[in-house]
N, C-alpha and C. Protein backbone atom coordinates (compact mmCIF):
# COMPACT_ATOMS: atom_id res chain seq x y z
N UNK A 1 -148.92 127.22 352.01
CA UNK A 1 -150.35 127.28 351.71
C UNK A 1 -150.67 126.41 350.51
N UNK A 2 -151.80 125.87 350.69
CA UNK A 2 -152.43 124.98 349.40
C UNK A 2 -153.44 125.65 348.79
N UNK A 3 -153.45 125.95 347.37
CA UNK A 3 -154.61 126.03 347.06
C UNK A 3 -155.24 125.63 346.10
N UNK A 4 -156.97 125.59 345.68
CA UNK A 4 -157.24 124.49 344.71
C UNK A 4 -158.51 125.72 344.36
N UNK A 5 -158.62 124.85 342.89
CA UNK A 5 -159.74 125.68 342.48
C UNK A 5 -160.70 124.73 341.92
N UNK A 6 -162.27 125.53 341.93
CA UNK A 6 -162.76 123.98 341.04
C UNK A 6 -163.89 125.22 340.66
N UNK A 7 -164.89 124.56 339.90
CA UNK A 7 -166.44 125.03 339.50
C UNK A 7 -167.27 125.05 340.68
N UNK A 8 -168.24 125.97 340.37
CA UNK A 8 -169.24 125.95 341.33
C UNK A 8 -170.27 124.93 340.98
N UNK A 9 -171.11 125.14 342.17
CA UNK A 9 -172.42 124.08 342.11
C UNK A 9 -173.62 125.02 342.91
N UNK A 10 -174.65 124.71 342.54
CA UNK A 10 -175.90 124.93 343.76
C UNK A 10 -175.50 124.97 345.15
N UNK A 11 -175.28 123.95 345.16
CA UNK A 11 -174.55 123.87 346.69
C UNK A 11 -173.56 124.76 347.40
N UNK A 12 -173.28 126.04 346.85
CA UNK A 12 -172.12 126.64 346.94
C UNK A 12 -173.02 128.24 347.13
N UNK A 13 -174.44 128.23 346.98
CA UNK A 13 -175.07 129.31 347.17
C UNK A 13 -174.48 130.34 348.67
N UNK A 14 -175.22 129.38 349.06
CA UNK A 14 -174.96 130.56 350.55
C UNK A 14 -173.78 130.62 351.24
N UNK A 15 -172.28 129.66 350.89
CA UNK A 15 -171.42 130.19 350.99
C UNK A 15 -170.80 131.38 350.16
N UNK A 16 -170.86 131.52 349.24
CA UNK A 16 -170.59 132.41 348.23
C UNK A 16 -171.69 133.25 348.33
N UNK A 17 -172.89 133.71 349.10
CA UNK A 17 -173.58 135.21 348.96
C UNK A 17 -172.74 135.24 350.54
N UNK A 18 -172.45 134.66 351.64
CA UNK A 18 -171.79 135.24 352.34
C UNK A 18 -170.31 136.14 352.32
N UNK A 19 -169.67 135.13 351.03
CA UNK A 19 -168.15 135.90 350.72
C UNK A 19 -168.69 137.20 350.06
N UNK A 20 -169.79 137.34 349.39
CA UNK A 20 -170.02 138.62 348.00
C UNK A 20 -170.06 139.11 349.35
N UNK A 21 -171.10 139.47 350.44
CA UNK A 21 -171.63 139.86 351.41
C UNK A 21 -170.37 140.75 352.01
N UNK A 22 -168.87 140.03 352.51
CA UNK A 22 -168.33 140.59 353.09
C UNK A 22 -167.23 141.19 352.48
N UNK A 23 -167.10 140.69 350.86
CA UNK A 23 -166.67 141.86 349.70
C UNK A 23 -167.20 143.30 349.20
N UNK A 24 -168.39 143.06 349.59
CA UNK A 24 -168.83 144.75 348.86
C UNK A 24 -169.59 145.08 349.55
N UNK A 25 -169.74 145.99 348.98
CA UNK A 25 -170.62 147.11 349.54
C UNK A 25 -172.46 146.70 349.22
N UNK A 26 -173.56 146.95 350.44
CA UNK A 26 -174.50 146.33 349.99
C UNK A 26 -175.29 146.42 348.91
N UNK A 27 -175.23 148.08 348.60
CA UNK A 27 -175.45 148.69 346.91
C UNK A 27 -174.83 148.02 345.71
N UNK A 28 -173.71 147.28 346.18
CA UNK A 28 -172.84 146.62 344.77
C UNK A 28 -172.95 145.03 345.03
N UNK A 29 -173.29 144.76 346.23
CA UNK A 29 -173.40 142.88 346.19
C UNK A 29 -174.51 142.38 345.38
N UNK A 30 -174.03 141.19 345.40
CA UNK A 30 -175.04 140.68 344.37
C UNK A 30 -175.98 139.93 345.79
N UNK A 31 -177.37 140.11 345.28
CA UNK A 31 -178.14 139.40 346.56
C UNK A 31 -177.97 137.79 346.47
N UNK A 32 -178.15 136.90 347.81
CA UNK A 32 -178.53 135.84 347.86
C UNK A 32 -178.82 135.19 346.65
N UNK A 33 -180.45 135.64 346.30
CA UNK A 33 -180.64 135.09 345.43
C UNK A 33 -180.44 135.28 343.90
N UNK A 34 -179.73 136.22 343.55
CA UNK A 34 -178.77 136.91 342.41
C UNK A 34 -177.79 135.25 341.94
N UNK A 35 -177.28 135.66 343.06
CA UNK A 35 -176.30 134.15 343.17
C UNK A 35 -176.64 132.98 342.83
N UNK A 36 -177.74 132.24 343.75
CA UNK A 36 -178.50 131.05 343.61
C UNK A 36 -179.12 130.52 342.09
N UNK A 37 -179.28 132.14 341.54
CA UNK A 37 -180.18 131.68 340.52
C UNK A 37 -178.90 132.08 339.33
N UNK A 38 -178.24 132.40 339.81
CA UNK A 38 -176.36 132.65 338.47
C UNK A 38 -176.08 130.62 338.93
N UNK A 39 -175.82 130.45 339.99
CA UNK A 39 -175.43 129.04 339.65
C UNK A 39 -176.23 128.15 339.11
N UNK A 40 -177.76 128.22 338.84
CA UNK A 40 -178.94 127.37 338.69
C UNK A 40 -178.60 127.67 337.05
N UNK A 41 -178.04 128.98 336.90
CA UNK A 41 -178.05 128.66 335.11
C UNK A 41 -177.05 128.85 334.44
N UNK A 42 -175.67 129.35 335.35
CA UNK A 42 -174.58 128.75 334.71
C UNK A 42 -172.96 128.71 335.94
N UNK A 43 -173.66 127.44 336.30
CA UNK A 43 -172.48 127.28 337.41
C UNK A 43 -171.06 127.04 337.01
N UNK A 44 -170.96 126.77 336.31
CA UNK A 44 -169.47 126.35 335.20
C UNK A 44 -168.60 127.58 334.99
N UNK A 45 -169.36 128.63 335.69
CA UNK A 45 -169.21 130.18 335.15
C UNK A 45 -168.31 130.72 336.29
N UNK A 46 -168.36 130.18 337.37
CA UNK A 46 -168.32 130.22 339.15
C UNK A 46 -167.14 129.61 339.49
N UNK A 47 -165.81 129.93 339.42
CA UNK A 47 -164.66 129.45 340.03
C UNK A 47 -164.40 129.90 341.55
N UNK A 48 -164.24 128.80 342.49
CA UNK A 48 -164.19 128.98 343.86
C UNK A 48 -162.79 128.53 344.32
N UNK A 49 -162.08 129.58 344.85
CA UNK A 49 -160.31 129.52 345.55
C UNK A 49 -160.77 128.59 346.80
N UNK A 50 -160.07 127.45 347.33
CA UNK A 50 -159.70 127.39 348.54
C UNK A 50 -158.06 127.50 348.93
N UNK A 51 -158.09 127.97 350.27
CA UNK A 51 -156.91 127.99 350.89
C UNK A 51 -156.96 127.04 351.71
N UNK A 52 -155.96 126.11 351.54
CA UNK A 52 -156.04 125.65 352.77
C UNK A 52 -157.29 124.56 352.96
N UNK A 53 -158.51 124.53 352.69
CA UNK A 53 -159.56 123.51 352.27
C UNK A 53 -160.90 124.76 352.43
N UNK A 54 -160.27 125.72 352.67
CA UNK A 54 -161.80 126.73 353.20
C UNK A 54 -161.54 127.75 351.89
N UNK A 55 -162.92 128.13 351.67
CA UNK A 55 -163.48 128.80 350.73
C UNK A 55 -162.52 130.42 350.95
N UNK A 56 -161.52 130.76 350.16
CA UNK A 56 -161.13 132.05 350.21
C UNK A 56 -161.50 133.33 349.48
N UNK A 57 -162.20 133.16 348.36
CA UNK A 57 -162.67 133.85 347.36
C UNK A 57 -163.34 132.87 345.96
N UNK A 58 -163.68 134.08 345.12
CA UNK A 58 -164.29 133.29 343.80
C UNK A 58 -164.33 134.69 343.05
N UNK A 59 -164.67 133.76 341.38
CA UNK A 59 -165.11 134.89 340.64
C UNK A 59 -166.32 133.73 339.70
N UNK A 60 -167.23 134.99 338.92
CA UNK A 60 -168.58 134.74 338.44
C UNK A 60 -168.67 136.07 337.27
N UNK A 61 -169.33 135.43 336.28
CA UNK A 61 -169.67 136.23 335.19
C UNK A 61 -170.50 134.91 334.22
N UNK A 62 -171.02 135.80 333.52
CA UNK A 62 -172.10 134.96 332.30
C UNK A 62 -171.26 135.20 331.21
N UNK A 63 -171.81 134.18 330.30
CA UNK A 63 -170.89 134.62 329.01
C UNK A 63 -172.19 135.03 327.74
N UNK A 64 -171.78 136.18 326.94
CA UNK A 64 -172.92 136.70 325.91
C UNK A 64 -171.56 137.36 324.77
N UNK A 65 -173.02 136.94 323.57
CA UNK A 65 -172.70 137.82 322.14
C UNK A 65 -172.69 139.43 322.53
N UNK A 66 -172.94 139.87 323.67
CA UNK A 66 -173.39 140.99 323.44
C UNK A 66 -171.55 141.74 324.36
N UNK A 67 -171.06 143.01 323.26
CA UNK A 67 -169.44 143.44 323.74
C UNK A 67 -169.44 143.98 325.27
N UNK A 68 -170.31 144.53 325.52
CA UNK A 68 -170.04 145.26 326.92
C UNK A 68 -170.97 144.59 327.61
N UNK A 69 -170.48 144.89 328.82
CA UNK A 69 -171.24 144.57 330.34
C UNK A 69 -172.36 145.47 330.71
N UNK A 70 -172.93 145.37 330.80
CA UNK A 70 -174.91 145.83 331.14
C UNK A 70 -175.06 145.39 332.75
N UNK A 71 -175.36 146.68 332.90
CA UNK A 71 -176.13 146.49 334.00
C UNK A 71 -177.61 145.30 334.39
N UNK A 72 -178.32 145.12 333.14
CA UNK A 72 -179.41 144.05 333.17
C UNK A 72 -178.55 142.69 333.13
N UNK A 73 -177.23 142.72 332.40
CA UNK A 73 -176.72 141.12 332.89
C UNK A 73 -176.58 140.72 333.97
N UNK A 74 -176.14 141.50 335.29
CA UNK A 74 -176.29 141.63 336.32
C UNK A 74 -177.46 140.99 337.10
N UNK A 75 -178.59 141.44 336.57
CA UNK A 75 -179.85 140.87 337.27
C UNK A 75 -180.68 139.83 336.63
N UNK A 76 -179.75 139.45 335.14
CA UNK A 76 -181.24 138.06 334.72
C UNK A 76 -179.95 137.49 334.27
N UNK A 77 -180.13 135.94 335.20
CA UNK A 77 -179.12 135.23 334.67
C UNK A 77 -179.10 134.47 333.34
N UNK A 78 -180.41 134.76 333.13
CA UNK A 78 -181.56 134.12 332.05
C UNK A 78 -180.87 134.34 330.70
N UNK A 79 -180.21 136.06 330.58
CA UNK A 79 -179.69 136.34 329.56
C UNK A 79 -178.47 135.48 329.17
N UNK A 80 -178.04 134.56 329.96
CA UNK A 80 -176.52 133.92 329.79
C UNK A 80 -176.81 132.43 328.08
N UNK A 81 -175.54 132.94 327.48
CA UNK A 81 -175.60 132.49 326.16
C UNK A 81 -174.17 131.75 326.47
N UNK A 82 -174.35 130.01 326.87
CA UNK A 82 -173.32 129.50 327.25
C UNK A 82 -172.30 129.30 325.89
N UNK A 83 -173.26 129.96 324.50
CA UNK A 83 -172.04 129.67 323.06
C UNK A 83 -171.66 131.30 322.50
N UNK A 84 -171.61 132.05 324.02
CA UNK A 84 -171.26 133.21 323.72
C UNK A 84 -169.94 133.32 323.59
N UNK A 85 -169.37 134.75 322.48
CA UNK A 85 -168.16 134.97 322.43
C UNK A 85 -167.75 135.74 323.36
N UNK A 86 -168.21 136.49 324.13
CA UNK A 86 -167.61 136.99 325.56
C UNK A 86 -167.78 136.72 326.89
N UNK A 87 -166.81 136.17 327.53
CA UNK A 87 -166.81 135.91 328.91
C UNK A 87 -166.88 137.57 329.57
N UNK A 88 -168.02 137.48 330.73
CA UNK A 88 -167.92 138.52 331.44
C UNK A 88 -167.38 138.64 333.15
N UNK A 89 -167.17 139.22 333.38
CA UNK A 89 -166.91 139.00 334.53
C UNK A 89 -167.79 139.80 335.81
N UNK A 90 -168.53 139.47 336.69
CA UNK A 90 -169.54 139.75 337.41
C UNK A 90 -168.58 140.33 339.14
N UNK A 91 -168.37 139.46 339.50
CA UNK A 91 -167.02 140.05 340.41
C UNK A 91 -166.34 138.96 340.48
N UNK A 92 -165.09 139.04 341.51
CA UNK A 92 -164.27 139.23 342.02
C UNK A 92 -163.84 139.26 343.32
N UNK A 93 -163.90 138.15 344.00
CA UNK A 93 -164.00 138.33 345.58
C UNK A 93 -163.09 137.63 346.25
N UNK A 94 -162.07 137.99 347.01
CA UNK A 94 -161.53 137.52 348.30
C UNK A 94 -161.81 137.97 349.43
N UNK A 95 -162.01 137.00 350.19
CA UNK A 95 -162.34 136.88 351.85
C UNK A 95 -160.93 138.29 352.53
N UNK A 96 -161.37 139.08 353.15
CA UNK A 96 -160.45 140.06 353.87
C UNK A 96 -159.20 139.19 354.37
N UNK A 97 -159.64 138.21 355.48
CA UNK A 97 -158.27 137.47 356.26
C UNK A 97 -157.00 137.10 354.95
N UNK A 98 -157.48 137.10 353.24
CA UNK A 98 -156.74 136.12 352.33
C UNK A 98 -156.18 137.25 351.11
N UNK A 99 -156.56 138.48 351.37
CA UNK A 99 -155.99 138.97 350.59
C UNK A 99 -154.45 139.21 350.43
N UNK A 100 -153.95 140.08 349.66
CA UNK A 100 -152.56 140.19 349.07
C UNK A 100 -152.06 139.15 349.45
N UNK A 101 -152.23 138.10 348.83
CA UNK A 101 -151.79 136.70 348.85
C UNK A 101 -151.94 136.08 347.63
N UNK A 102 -152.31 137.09 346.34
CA UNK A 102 -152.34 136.31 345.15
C UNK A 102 -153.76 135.66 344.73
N UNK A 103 -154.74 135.31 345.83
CA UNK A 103 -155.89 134.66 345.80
C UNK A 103 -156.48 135.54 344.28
N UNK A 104 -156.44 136.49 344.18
CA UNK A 104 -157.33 137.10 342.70
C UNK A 104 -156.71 136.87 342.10
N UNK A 105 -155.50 137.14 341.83
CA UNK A 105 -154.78 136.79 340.25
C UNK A 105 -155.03 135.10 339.97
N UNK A 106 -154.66 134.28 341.14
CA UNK A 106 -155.38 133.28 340.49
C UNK A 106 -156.39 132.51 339.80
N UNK A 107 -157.37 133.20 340.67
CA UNK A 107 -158.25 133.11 339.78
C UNK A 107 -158.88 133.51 338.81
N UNK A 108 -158.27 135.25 338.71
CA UNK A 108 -158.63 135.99 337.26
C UNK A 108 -157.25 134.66 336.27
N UNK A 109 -156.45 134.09 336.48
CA UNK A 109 -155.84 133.38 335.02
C UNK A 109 -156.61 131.92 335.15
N UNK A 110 -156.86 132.06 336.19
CA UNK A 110 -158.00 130.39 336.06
C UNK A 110 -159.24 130.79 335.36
N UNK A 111 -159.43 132.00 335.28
CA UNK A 111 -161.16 132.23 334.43
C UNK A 111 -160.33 132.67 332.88
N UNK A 112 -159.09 133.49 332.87
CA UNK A 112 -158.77 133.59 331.54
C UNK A 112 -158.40 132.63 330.68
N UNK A 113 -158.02 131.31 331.36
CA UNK A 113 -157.32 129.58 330.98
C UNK A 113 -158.82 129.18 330.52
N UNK A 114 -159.67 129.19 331.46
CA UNK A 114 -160.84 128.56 330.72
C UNK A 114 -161.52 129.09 329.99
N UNK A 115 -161.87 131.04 329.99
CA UNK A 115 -161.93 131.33 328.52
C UNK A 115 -161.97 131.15 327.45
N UNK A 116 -160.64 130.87 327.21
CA UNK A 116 -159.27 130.51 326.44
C UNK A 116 -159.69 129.17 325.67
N UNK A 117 -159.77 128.23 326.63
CA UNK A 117 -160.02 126.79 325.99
C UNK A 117 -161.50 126.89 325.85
N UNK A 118 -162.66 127.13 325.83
CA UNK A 118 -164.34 127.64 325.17
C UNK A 118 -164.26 128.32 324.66
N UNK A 119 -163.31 128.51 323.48
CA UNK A 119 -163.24 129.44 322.32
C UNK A 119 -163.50 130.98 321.92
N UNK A 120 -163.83 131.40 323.97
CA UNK A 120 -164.23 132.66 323.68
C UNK A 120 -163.26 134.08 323.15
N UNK A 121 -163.95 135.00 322.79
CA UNK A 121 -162.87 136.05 321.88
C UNK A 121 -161.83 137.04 323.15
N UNK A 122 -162.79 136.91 324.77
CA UNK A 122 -161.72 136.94 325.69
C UNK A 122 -163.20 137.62 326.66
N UNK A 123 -162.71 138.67 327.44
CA UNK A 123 -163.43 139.06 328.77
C UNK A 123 -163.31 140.24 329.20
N UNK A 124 -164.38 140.66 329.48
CA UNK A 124 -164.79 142.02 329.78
C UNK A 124 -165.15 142.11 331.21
N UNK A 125 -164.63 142.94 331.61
CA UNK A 125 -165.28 143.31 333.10
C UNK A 125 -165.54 144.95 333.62
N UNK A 126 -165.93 145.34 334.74
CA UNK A 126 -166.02 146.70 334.99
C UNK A 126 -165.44 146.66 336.32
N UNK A 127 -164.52 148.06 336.72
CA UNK A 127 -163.92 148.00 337.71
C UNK A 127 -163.81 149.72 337.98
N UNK A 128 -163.66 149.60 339.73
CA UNK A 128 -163.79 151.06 339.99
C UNK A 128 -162.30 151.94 339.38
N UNK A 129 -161.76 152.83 339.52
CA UNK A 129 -160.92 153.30 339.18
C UNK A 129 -159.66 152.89 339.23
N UNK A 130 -159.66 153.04 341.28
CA UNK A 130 -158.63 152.42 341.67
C UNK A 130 -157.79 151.00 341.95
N UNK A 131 -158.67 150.21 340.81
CA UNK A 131 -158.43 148.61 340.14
C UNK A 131 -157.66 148.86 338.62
N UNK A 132 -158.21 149.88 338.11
CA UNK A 132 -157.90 149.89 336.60
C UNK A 132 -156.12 149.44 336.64
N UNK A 133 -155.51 149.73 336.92
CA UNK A 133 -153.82 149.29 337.29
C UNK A 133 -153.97 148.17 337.69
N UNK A 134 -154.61 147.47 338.32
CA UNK A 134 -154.44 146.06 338.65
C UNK A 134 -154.52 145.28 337.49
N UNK A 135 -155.68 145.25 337.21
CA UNK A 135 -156.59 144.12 336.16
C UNK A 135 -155.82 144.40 335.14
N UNK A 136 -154.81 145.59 334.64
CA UNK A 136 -153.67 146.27 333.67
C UNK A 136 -152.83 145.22 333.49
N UNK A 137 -152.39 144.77 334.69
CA UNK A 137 -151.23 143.77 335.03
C UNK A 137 -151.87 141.93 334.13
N UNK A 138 -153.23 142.16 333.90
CA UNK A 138 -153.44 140.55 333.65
C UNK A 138 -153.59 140.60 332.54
N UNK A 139 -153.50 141.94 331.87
CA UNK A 139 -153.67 142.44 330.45
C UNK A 139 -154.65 142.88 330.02
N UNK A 140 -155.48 142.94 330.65
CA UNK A 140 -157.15 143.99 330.46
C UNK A 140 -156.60 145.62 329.82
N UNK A 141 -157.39 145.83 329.11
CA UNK A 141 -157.33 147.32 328.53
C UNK A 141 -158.37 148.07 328.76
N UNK A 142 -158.09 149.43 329.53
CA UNK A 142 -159.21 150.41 330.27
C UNK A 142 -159.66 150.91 328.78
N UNK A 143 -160.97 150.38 328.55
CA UNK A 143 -161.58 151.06 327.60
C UNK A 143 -162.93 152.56 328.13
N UNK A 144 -162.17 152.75 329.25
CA UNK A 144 -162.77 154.19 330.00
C UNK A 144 -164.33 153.91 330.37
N UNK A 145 -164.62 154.86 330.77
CA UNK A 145 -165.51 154.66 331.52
C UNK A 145 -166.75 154.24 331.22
N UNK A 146 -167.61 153.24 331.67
CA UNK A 146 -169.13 152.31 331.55
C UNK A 146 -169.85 153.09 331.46
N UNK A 147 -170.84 152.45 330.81
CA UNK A 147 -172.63 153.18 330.94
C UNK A 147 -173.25 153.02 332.62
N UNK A 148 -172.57 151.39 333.16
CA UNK A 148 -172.93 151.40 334.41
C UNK A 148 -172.88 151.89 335.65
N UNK A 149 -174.47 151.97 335.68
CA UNK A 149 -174.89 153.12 336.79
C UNK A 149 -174.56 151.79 338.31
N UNK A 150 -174.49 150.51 338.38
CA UNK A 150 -174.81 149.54 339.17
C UNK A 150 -174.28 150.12 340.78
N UNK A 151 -174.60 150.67 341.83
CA UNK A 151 -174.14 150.90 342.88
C UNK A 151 -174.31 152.23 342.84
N UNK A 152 -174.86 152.71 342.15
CA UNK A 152 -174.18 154.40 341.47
C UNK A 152 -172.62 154.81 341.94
N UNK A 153 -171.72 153.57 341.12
CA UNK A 153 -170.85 154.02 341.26
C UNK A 153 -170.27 154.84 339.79
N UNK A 154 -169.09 155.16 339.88
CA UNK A 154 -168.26 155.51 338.14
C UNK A 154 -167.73 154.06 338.08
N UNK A 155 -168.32 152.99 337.20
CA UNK A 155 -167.11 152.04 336.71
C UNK A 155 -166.65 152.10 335.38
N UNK A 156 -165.37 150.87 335.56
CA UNK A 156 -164.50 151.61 334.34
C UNK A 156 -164.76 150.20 333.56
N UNK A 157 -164.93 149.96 331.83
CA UNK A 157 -164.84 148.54 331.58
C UNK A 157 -163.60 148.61 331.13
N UNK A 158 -162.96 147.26 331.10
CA UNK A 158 -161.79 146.64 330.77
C UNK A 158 -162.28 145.48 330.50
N UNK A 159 -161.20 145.27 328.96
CA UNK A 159 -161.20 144.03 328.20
C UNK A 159 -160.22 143.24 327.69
N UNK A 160 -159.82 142.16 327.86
CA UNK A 160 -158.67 141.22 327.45
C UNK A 160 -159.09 140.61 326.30
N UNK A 161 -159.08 140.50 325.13
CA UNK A 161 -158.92 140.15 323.92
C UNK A 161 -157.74 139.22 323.42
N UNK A 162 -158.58 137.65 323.25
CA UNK A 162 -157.17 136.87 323.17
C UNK A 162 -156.90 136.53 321.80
């Protein structure tokens, strides 16, 4: 298998609300235009896996001064502070046919590499329970459970501090 990673673009809209689409749940996807308007204001933010030359997954988050993840970052991409000290992380998506194949870890250390080099202080994300052991493994620390209501699910935040 080959795989490559690069930045997103505009152009990458409606493939990527189709992958969110068949990652989550419709209460937890990010809409169409959630997406469209996250790459219109910070596409640099948007790492896209291919396998093979086809789109296998991606991950997306804004970066802000502000420590935890909010549910309103979620919906205004507007809030994104590209000389922020925290990278966030928004999701997390592989295509079903590509999973347990590594496709996420790569790209969670391709978003922690570029982190890393934009001087940020590291990355926060929220995850359901039965992730908290995963994201463990990339060195995230379960700082227990979120304010976020997003899906009405329980999520948990975790933070890597470099």
């Amino acid at each position: 298998m080959e795989y490559t990673i690069r930045k997103g673009n505009i152009d990458d809209a409606k493939a990527l609300s189709s992958v969110e689409a068949e990652c989550f749940p419709s209460s937890e996807a990010a809409a169409a235009e959630e997406i469209r308007e996250r790459l219109e204001v910070y596409p640099s933010h948007f790492l896209l896996l291919y396998r093979n030359g086809k789109l296998a997954g991606f991950i997306d988050g804004m970066v802000t001064n502000e420590k935890d993840l909010t549910d309103e970052m979620y919906e205004k991409a507007s809030l994104h502070d590209e000389k922020g000290a925290w990278q966030m992380i928004f999701g997390l998506n592989t295509i079903p046919a590509c999973r347990r194949e590594g496709c996420a870890g790569r790209l969670i250390e391709a978003f922690k590499k570029q982190a890393r080099e934009e001087g940020r202080k590291g990355i926060v994300l929220t995850c359901k329970d039965k992730l908290v052991h995963y994201y463990a493994k990339f060195g995230f620390q379960n700082e227990g459970i979120s304010d976020s209501t997003h899906g009405n699910v329980v999520w948990y935040q975790m933070r890597i501090t470099f």
